[in-house]
C-alpha atoms as a PDB file:
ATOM      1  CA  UNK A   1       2.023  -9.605  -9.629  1.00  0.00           C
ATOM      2  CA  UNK A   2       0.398  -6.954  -7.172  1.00  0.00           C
ATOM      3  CA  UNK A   3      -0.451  -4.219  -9.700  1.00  0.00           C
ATOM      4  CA  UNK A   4      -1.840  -7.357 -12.147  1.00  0.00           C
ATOM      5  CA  UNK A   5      -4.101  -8.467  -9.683  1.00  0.00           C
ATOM      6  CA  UNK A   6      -5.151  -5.093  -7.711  1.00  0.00           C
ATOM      7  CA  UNK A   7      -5.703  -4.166 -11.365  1.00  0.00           C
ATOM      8  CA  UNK A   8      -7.888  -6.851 -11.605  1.00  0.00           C
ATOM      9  CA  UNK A   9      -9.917  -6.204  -8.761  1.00  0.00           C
ATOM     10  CA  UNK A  10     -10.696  -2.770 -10.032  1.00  0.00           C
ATOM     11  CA  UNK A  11     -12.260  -3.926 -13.351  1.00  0.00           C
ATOM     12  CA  UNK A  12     -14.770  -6.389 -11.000  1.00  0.00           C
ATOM     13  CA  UNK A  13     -15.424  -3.413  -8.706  1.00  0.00           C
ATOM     14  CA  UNK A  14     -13.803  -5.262  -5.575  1.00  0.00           C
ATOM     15  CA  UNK A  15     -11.972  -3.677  -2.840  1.00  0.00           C
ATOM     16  CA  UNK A  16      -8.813  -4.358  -1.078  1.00  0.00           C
ATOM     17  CA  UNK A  17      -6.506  -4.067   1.732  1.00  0.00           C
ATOM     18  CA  UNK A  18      -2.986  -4.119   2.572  1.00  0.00           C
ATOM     19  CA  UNK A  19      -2.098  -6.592   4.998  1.00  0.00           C
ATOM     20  CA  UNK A  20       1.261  -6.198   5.890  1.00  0.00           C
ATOM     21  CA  UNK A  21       1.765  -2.994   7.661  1.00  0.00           C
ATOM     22  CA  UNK A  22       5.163  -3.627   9.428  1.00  0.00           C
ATOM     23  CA  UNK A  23       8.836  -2.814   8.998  1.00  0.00           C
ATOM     24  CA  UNK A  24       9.234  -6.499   8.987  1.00  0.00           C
ATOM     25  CA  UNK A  25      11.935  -7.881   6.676  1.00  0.00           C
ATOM     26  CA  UNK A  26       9.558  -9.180   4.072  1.00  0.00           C
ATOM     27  CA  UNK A  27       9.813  -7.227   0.938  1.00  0.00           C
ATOM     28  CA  UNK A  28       5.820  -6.744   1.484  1.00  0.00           C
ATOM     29  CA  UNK A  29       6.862  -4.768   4.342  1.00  0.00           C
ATOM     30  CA  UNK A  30       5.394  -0.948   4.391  1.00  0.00           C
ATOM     31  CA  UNK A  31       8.021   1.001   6.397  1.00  0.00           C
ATOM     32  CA  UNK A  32      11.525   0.853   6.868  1.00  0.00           C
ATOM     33  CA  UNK A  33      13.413  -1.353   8.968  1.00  0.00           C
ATOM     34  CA  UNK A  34      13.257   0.103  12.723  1.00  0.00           C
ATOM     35  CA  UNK A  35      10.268   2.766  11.780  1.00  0.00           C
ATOM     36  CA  UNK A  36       7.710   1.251  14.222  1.00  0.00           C
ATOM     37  CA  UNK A  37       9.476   1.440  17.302  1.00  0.00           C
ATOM     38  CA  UNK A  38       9.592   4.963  16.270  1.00  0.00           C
ATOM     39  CA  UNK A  39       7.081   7.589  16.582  1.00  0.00           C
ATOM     40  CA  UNK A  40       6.960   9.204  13.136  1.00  0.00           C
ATOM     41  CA  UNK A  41       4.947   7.314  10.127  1.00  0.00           C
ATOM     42  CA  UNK A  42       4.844  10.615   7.936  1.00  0.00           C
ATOM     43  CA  UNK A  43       6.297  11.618   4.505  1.00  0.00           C
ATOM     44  CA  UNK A  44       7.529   8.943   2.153  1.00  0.00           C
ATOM     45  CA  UNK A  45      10.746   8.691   3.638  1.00  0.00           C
ATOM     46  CA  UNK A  46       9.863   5.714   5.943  1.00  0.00           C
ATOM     47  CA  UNK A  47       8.495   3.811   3.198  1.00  0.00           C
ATOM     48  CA  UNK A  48       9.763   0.602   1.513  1.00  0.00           C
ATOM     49  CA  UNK A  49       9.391   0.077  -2.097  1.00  0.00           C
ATOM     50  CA  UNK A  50       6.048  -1.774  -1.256  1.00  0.00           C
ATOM     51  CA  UNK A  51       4.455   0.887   0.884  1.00  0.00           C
ATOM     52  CA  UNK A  52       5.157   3.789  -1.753  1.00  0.00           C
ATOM     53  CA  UNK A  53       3.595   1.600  -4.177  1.00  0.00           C
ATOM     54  CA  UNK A  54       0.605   0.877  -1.808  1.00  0.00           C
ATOM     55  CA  UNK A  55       0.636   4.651  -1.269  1.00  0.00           C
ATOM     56  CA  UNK A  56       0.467   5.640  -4.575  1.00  0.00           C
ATOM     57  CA  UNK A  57      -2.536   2.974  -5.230  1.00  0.00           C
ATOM     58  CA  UNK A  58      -4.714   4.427  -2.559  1.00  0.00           C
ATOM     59  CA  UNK A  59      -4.217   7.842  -3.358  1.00  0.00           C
ATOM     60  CA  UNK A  60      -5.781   6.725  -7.045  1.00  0.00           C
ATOM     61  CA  UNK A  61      -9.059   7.777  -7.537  1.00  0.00           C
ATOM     62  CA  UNK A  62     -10.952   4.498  -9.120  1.00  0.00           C
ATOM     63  CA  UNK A  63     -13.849   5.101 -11.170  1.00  0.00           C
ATOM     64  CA  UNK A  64     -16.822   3.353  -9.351  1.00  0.00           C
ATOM     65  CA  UNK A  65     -19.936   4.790  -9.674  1.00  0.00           C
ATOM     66  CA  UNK A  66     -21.065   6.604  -6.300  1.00  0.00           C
ATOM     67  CA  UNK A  67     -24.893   7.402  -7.681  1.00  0.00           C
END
């Protein structure tokens, strides 16, 4: 439901956030079990299936109008 409703939020020019930056077990989790007790966050490596998704959303451009 995530992409349906992020999705959503772009076509009524809203932002958003991730909440859930942990390495939690959650499968909204962001990092890999055990990666933040550690002291590298780089590279994709470290990512769960949620935070390469989240990843890949941010690093879309959107198409708001900045004038």
């Amino acid at each position: 439901m995530s992409p349906k409703y992020v999705d959503l939020m772009a076509r009524k020019k809203i932002s958003w956030a991730n909440w859930n930056f942990s390495d939690d077990f959650r499968s909204g989790a962001v990092f890999k079990s055990g990666t933040c007790s550690g002291s590298s966050f780089s590279g994709t490596g470290v990512l769960e299936p949620a935070g390469g998704w989240v990843r890949d959303r941010v690093r879309t451009p959107d198409d708001f109008p900045t004038s």
